[in-house]
Protein backbone atom coordinates (compact mmCIF):
# COMPACT_ATOMS: atom_id res chain seq x y z
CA UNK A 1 -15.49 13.37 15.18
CA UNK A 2 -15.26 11.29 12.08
CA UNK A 3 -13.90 8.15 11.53
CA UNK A 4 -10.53 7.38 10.38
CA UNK A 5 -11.73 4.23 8.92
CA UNK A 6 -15.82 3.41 8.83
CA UNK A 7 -17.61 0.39 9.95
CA UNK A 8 -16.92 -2.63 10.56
CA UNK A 9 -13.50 -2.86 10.27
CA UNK A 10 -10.89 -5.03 11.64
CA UNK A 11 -7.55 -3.89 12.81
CA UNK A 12 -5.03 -6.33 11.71
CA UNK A 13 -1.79 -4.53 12.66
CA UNK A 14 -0.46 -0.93 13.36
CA UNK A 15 2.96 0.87 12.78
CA UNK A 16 3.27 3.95 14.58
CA UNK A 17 6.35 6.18 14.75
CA UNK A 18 6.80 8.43 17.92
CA UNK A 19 8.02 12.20 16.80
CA UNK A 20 10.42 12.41 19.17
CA UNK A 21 9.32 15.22 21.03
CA UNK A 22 8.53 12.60 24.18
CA UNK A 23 6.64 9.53 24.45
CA UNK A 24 3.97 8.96 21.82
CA UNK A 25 0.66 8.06 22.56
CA UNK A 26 -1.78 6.72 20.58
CA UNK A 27 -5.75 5.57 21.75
CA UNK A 28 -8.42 4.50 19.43
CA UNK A 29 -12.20 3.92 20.14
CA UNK A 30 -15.02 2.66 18.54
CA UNK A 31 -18.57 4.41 17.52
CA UNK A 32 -16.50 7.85 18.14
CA UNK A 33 -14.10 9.70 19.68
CA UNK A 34 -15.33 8.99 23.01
CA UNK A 35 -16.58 5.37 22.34
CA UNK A 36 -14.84 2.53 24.11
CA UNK A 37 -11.04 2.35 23.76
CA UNK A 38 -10.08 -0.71 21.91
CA UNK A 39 -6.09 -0.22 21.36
CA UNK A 40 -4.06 2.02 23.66
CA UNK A 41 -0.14 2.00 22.61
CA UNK A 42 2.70 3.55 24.60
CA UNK A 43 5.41 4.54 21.96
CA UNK A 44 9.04 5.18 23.11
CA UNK A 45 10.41 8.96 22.19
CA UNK A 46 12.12 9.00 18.73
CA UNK A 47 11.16 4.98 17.66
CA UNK A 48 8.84 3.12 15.17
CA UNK A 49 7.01 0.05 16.60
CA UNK A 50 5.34 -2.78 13.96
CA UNK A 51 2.84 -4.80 15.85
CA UNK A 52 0.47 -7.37 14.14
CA UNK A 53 -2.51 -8.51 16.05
CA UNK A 54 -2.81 -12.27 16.29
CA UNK A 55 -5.59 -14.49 14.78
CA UNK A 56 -8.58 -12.11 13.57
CA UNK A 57 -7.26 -8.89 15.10
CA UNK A 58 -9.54 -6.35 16.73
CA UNK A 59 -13.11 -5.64 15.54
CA UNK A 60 -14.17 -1.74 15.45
CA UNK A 61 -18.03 -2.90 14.87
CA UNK A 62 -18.64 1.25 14.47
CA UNK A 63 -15.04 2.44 13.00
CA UNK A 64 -12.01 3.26 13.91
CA UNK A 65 -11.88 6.91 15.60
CA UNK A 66 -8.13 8.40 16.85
CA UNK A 67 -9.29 10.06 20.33
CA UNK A 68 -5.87 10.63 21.62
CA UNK A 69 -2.48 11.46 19.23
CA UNK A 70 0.11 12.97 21.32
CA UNK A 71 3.84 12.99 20.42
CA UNK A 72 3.03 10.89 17.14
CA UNK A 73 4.68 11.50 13.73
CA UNK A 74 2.15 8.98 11.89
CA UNK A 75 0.33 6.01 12.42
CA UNK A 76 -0.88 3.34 9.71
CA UNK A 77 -3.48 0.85 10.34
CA UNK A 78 -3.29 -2.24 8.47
CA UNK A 79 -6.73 -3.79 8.08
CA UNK A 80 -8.64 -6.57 6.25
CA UNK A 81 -10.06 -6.07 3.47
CA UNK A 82 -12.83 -3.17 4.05
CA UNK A 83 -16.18 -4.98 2.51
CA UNK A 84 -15.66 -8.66 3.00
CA UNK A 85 -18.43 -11.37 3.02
CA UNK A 86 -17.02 -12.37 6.06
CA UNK A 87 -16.77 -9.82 8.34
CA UNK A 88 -18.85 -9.42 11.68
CA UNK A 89 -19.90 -7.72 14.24
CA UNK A 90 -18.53 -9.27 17.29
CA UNK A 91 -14.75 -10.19 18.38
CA UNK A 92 -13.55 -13.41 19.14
């Protein structure tokens, strides 16, 4: 698959809104759609959740892929700035 967002990127925070339909589920992986799962969320049928990541968030060192989307309206990822000097290629 594509990337939703290309490399490296770091996830800062996420809103996600559940349709409704049952509880949304939202996975996303790095490299590609079956890469390693970095965030997993769990969304309540019918609500929104807002979640910032603390400190430097989560590094996708090979992009941000969806690989699972079930039950879920939308989902916006808020991320630094795409092309920073700073950016790297390890977490922590």
């Amino acid at each position: 698959g594509t990337a939703v967002i290309a490399n490296p990127i770091r996830l800062k925070g996420i809103i996600i809104a559940s349709s409704g339909g049952g509880a949304g589920v939202l996975e996303l992986t790095t490299t590609s759609n079956t890469g390693a799962t970095l965030f997993f969320a769990d969304v309540p049928s019918g609500d929104v959740i807002n979640f910032n990541f603390p400190e430097d968030g989560i590094l996708f060192p090979a992009g941000i892929f969806c690989k699972t989307k079930t039950h879920v309206t939308a989902y916006t990822l808020l991320t630094d700035k795409y092309s920073g000097p700073n950016l790297t290629t390890t977490n922590g």
